[in-house]
PDB file of N, CA and C in Angstrom:
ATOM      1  N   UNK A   1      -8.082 -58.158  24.593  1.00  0.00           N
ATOM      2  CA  UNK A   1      -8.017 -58.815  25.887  1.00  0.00           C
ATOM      3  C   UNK A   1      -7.845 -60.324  25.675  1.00  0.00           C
ATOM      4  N   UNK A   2      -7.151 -60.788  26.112  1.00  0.00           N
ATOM      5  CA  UNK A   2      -6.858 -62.774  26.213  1.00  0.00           C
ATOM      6  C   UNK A   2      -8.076 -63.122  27.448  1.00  0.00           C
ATOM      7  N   UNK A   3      -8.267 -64.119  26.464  1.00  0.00           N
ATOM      8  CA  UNK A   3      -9.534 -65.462  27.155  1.00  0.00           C
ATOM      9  C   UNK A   3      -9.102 -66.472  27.179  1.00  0.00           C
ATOM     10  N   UNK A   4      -9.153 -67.052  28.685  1.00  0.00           N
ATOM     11  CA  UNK A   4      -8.693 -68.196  29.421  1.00  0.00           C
ATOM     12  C   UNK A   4      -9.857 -69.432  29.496  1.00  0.00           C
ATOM     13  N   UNK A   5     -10.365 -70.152  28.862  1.00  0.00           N
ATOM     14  CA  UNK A   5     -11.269 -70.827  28.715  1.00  0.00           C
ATOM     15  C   UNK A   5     -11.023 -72.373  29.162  1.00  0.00           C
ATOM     16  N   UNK A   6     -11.289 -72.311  30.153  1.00  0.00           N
ATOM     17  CA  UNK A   6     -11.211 -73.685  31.109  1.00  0.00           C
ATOM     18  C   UNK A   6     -11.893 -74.784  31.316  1.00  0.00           C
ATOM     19  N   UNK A   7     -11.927 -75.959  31.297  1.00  0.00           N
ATOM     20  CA  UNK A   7     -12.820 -76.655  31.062  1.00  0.00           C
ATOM     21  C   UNK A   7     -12.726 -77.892  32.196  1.00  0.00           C
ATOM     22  N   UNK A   8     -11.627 -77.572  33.663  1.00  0.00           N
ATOM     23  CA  UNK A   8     -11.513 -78.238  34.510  1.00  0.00           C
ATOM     24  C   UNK A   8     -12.752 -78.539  35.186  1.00  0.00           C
ATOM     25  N   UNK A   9     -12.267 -79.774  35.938  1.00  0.00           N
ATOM     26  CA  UNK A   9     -13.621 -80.227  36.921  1.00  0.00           C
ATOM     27  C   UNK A   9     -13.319 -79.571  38.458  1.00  0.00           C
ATOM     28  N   UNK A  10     -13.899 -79.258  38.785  1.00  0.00           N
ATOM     29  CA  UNK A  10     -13.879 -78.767  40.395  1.00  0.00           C
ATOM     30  C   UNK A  10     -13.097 -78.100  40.407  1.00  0.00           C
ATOM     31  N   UNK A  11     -12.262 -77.457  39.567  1.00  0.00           N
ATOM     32  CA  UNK A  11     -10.672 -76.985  39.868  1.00  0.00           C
ATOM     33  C   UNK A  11     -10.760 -75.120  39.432  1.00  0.00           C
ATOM     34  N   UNK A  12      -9.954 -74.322  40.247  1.00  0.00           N
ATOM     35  CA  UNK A  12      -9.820 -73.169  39.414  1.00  0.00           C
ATOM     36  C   UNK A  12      -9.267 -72.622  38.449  1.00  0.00           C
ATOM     37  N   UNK A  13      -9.404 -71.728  37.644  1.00  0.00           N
ATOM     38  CA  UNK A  13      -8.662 -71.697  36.008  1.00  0.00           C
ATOM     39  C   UNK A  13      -7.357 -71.281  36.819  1.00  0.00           C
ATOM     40  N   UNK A  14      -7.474 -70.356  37.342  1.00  0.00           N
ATOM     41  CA  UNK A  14      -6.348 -69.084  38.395  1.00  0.00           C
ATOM     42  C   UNK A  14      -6.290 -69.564  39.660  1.00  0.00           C
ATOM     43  N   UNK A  15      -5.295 -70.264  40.654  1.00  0.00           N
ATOM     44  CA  UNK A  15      -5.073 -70.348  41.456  1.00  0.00           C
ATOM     45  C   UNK A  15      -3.573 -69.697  42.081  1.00  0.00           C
ATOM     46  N   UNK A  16      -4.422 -68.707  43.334  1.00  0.00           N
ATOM     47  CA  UNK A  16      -3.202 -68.092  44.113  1.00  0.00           C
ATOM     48  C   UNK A  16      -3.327 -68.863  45.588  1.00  0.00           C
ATOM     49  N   UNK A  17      -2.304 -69.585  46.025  1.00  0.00           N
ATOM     50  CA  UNK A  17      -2.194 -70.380  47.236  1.00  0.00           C
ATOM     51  C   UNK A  17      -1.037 -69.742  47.740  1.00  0.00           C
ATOM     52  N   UNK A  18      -1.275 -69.205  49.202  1.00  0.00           N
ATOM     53  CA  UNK A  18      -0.039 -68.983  49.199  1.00  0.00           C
ATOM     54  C   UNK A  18       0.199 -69.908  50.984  1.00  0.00           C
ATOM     55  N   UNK A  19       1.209 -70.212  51.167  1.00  0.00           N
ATOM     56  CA  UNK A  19       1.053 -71.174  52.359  1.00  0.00           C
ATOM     57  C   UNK A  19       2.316 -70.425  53.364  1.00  0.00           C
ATOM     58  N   UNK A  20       2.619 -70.316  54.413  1.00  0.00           N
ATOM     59  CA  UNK A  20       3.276 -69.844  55.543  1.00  0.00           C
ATOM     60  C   UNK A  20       4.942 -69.857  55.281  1.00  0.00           C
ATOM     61  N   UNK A  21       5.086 -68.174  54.997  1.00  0.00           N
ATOM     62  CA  UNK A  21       6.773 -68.315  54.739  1.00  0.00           C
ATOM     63  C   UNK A  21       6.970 -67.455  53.757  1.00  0.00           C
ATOM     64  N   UNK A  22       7.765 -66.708  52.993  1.00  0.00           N
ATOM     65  CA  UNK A  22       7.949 -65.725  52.237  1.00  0.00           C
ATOM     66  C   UNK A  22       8.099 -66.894  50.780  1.00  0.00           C
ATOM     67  N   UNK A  23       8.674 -67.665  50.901  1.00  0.00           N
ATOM     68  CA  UNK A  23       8.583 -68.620  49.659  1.00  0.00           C
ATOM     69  C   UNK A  23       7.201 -68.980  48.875  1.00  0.00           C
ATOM     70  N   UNK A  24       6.348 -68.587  49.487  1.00  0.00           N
ATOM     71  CA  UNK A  24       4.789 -69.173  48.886  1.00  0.00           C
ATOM     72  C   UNK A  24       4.233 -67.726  48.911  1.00  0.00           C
ATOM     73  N   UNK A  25       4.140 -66.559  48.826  1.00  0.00           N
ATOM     74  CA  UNK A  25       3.352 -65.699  49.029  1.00  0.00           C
ATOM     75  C   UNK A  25       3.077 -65.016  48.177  1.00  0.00           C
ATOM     76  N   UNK A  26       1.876 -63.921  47.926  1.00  0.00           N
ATOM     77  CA  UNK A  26       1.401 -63.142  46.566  1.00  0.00           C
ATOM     78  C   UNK A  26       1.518 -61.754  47.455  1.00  0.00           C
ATOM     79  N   UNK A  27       2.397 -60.606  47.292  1.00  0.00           N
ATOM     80  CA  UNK A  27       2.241 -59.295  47.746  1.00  0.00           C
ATOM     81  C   UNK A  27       1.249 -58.686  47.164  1.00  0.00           C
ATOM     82  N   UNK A  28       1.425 -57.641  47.268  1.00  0.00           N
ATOM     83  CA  UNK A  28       0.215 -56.345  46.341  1.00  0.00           C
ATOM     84  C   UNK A  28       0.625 -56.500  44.792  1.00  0.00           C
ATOM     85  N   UNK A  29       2.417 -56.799  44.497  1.00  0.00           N
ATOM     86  CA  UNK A  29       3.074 -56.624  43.446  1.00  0.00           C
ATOM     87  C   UNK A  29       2.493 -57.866  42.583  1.00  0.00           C
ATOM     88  N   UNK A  30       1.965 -58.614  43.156  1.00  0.00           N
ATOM     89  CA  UNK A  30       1.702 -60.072  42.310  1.00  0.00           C
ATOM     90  C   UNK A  30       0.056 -59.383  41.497  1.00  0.00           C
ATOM     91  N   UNK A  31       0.039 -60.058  40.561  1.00  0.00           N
ATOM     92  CA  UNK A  31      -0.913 -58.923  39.385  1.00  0.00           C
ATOM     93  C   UNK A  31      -1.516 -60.279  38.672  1.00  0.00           C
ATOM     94  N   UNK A  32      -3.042 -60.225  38.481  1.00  0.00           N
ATOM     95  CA  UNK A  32      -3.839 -60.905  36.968  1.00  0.00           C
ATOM     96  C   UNK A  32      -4.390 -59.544  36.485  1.00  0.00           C
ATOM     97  N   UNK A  33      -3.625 -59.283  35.232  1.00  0.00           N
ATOM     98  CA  UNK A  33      -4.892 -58.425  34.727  1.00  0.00           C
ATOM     99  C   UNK A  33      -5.185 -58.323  33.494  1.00  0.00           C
ATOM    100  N   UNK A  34      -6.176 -57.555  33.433  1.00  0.00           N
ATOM    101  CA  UNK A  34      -6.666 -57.410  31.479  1.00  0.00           C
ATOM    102  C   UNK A  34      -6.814 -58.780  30.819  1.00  0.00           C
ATOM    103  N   UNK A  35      -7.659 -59.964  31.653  1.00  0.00           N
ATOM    104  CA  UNK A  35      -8.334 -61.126  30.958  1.00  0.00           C
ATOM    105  C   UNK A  35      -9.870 -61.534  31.211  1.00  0.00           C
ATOM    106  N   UNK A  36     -10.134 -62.600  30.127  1.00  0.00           N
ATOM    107  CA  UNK A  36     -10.910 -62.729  29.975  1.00  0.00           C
ATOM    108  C   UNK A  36     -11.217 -64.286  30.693  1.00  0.00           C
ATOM    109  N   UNK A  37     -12.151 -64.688  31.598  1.00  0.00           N
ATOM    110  CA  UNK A  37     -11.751 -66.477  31.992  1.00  0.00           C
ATOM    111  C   UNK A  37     -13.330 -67.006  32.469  1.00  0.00           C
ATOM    112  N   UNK A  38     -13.502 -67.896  31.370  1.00  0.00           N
ATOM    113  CA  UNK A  38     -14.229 -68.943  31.604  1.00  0.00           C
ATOM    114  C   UNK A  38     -14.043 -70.100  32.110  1.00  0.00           C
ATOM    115  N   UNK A  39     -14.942 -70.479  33.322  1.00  0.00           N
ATOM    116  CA  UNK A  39     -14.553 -71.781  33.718  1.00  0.00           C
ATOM    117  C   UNK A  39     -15.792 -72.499  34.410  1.00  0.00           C
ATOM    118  N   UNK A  40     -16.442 -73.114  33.059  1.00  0.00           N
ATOM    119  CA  UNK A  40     -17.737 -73.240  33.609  1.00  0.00           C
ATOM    120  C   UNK A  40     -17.697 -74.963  34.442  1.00  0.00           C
ATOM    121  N   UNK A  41     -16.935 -75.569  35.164  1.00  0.00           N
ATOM    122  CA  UNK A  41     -17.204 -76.697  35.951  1.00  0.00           C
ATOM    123  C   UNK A  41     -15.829 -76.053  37.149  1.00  0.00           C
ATOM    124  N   UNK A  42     -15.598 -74.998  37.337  1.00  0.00           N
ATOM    125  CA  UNK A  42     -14.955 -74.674  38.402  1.00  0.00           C
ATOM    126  C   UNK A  42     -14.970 -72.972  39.076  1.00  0.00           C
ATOM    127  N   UNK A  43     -13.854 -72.830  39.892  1.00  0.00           N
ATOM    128  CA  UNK A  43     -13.552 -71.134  39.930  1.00  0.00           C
ATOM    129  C   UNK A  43     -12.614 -70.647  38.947  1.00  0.00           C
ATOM    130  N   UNK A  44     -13.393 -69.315  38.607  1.00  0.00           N
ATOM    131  CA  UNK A  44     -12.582 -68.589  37.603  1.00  0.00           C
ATOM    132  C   UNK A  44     -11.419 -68.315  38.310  1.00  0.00           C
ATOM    133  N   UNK A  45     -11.158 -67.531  39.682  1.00  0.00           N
ATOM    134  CA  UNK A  45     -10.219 -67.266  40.248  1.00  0.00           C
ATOM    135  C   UNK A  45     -10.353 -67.904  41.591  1.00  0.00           C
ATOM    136  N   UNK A  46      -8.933 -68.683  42.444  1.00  0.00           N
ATOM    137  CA  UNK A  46      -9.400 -69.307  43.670  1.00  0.00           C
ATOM    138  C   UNK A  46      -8.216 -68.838  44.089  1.00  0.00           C
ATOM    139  N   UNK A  47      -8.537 -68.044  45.653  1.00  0.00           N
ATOM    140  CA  UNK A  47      -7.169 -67.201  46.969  1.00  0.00           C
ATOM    141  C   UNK A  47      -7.228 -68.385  47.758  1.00  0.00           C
ATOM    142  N   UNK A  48      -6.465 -68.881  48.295  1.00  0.00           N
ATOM    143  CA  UNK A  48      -6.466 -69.878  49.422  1.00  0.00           C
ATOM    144  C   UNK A  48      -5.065 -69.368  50.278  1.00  0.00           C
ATOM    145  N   UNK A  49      -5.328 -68.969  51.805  1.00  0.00           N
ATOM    146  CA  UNK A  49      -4.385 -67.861  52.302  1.00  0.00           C
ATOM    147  C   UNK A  49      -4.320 -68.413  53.655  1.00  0.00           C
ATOM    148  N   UNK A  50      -2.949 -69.366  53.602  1.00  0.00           N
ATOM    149  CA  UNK A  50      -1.970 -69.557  54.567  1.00  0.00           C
ATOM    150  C   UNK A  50      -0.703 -69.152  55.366  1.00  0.00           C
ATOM    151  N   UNK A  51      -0.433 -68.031  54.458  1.00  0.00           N
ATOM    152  CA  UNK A  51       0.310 -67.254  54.224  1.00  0.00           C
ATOM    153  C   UNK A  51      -0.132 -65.336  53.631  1.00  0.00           C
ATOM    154  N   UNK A  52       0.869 -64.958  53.488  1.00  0.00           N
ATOM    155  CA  UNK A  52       0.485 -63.506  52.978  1.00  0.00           C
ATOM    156  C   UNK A  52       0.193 -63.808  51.552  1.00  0.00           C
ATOM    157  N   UNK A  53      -1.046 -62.657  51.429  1.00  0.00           N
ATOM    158  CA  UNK A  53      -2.040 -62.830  49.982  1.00  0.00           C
ATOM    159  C   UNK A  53      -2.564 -61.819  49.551  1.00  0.00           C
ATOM    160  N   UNK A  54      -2.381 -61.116  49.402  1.00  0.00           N
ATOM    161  CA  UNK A  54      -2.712 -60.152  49.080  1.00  0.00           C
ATOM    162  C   UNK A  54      -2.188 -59.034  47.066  1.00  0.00           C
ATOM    163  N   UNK A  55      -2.524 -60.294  46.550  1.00  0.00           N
ATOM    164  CA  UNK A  55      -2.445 -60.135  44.750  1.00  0.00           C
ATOM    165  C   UNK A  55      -3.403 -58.353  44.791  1.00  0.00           C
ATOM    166  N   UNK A  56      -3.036 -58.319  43.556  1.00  0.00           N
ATOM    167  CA  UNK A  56      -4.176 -57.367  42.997  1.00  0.00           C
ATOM    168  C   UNK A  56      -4.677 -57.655  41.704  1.00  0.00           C
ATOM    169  N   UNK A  57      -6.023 -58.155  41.581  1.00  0.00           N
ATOM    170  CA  UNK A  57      -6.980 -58.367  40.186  1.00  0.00           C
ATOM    171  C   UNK A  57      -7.216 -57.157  39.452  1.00  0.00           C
ATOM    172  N   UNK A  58      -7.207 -56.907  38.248  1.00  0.00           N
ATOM    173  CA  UNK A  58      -7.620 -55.534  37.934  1.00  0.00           C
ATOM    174  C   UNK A  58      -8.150 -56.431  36.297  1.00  0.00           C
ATOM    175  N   UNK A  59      -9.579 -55.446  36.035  1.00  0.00           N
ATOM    176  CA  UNK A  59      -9.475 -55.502  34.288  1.00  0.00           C
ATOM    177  C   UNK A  59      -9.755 -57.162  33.965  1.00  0.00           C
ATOM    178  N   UNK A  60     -10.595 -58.023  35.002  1.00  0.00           N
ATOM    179  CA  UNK A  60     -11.044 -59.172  34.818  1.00  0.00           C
ATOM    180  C   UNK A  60     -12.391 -59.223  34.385  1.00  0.00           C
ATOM    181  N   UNK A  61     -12.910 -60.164  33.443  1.00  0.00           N
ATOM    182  CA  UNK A  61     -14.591 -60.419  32.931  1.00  0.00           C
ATOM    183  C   UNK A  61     -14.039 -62.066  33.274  1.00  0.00           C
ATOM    184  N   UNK A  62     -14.556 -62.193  34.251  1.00  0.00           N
ATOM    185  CA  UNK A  62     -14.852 -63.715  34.948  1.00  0.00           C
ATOM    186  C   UNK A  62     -16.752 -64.259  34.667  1.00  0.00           C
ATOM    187  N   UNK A  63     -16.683 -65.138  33.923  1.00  0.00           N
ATOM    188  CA  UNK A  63     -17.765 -65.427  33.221  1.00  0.00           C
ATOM    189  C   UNK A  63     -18.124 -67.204  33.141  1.00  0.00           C
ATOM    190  N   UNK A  64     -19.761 -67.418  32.967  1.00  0.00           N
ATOM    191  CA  UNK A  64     -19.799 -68.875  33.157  1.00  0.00           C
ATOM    192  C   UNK A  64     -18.899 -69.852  33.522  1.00  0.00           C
ATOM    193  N   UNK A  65     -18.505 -69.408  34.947  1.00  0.00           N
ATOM    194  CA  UNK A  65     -18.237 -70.434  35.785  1.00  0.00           C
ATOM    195  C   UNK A  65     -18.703 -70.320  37.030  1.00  0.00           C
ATOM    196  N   UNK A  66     -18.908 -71.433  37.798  1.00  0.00           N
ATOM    197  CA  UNK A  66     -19.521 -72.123  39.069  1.00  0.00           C
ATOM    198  C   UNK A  66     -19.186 -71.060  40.180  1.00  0.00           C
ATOM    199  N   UNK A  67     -17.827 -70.722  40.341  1.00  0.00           N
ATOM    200  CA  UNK A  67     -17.677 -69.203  41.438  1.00  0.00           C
ATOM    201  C   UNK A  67     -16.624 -68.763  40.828  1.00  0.00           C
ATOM    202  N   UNK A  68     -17.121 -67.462  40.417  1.00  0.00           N
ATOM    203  CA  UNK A  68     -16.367 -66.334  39.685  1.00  0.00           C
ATOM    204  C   UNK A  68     -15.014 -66.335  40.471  1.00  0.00           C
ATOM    205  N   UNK A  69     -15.232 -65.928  41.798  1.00  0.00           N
ATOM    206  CA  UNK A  69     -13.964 -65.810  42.933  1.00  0.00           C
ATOM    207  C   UNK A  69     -14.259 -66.628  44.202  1.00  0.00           C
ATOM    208  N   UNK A  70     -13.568 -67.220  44.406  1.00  0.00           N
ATOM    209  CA  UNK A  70     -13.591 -68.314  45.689  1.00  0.00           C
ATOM    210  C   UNK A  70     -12.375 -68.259  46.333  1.00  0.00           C
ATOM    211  N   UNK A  71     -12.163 -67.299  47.602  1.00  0.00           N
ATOM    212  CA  UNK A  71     -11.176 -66.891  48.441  1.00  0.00           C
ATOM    213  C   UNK A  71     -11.639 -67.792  49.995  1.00  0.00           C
ATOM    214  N   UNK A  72     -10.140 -68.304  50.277  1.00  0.00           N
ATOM    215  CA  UNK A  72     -10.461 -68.886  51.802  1.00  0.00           C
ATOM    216  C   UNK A  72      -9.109 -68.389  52.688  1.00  0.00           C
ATOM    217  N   UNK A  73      -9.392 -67.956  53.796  1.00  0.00           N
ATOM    218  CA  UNK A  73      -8.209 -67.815  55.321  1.00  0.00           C
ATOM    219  C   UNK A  73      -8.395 -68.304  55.944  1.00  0.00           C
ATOM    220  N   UNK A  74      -7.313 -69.540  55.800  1.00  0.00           N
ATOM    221  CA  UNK A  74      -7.392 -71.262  56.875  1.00  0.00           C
ATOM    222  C   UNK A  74      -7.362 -70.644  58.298  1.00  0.00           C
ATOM    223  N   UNK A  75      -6.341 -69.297  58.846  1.00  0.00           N
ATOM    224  CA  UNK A  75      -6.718 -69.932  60.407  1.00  0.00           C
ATOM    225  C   UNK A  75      -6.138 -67.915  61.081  1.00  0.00           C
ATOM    226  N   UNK A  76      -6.195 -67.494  61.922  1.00  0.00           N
ATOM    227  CA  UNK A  76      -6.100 -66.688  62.001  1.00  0.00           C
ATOM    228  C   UNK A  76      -4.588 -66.071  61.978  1.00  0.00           C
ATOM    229  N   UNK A  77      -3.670 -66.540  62.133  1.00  0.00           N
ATOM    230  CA  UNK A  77      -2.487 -66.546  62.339  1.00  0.00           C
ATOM    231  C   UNK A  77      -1.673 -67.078  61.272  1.00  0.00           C
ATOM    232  N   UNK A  78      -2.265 -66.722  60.029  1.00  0.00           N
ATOM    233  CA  UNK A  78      -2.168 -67.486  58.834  1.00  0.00           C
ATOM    234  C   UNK A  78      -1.240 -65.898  57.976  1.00  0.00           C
ATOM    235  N   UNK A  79      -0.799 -65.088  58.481  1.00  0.00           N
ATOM    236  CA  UNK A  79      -0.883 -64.346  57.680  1.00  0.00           C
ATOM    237  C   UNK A  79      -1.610 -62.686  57.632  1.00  0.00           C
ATOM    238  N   UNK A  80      -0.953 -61.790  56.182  1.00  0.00           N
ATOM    239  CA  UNK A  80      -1.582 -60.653  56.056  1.00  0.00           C
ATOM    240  C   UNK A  80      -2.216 -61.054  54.829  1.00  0.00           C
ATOM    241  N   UNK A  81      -3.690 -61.146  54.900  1.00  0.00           N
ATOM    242  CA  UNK A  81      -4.546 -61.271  53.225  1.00  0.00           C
ATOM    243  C   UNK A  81      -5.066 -60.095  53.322  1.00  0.00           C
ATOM    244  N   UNK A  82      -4.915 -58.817  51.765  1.00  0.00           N
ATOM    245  CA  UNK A  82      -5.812 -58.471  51.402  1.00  0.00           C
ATOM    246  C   UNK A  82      -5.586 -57.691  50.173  1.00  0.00           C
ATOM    247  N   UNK A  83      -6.357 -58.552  49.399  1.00  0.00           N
ATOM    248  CA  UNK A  83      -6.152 -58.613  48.306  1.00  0.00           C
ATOM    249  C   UNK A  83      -7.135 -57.513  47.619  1.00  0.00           C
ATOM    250  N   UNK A  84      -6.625 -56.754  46.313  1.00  0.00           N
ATOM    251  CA  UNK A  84      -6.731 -55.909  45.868  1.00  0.00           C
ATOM    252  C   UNK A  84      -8.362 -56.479  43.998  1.00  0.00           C
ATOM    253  N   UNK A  85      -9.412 -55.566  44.350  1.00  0.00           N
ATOM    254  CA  UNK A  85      -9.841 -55.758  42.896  1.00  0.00           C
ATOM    255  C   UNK A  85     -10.593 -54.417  42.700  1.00  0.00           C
ATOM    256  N   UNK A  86     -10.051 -54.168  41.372  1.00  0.00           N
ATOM    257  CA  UNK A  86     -10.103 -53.279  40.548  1.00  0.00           C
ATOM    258  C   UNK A  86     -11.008 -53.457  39.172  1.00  0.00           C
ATOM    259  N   UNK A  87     -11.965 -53.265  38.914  1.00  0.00           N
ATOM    260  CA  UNK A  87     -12.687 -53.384  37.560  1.00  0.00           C
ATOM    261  C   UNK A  87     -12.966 -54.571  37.548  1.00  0.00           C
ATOM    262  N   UNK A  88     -13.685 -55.755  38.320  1.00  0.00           N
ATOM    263  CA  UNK A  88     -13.997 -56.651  37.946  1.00  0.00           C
ATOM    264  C   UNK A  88     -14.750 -57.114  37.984  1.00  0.00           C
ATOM    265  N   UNK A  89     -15.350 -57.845  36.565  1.00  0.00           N
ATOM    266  CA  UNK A  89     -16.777 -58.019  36.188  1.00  0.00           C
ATOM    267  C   UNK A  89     -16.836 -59.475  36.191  1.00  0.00           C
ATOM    268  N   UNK A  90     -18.234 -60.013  37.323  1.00  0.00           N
ATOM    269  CA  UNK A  90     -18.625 -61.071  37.514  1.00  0.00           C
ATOM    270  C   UNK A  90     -19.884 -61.544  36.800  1.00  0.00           C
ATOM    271  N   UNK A  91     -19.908 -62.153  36.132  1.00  0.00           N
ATOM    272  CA  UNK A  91     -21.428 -62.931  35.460  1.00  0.00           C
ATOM    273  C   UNK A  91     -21.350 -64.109  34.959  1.00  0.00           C
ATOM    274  N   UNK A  92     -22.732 -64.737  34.907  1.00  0.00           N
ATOM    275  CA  UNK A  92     -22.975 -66.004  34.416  1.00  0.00           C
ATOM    276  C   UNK A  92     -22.339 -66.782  35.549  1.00  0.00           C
ATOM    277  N   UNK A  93     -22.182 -66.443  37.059  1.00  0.00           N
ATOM    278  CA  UNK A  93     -21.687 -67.538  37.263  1.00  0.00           C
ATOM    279  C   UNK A  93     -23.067 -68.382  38.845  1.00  0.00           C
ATOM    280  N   UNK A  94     -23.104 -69.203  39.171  1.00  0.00           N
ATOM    281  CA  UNK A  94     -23.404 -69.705  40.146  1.00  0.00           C
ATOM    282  C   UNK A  94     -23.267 -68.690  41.038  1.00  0.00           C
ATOM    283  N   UNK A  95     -22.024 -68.669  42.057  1.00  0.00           N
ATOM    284  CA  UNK A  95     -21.800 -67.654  43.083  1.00  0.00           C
ATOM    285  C   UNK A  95     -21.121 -66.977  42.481  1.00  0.00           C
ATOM    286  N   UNK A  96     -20.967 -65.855  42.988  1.00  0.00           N
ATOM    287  CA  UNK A  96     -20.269 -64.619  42.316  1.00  0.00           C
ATOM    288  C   UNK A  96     -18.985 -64.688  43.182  1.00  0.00           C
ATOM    289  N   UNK A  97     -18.998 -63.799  44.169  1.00  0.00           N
ATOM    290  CA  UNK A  97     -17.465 -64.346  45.365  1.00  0.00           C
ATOM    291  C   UNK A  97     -18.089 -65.385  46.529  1.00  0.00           C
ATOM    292  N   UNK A  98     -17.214 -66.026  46.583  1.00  0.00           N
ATOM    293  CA  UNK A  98     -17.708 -66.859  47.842  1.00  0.00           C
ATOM    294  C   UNK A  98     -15.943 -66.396  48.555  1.00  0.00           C
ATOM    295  N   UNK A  99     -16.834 -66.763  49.594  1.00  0.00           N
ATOM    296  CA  UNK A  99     -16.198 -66.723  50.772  1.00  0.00           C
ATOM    297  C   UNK A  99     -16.135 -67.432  52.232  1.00  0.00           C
TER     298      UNK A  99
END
């Protein structure tokens, strides 16, 4: 398995943004999988959904960092989010998913 070991400030190792319009968006087809990611001064993984978002995580060990997963949906009309996780292991971190 590959380990992503991050050492950003405030920032996420994995960021999926997707913002209003087919040009910015993550379908079901958009994929992280089978890693390993530390990111202990940020999020291991961060959704921010302005647009359609809906990735699928599978086969993640998200570990010592501040929020394992940190997903946000700016406004209601923002979009279809819903994103897919499969096998994924949260520890060592502050928050686990925030939301």
């Amino acid at each position: 398995m590959t380990t992503l070991d991050f050492l950003g400030n405030s920032t996420p190792a994995v960021l999926f943004l997707a913002a209003p319009g087919p040009a910015s968006s993550f379908g079901p087809d958009s994929e992280l999988r089978g890693i390993t990611i530390r990111a202990q001064n940020g999020s291991g993984v961060e959704l921010g959904a302005d647009g359609e978002l809906s990735p699928t995580l599978a086969d993640l060990r998200i570990t010592a960092a501040y929020d394992g997963v940190w997903y946000s949906h700016s406004s209601s009309d923002a979009g279809s989010s819903s994103p897919t996780f499969e096998r994924v292991r949260i520890s060592n971190c502050f928050n686990g998913f925030l939301f």
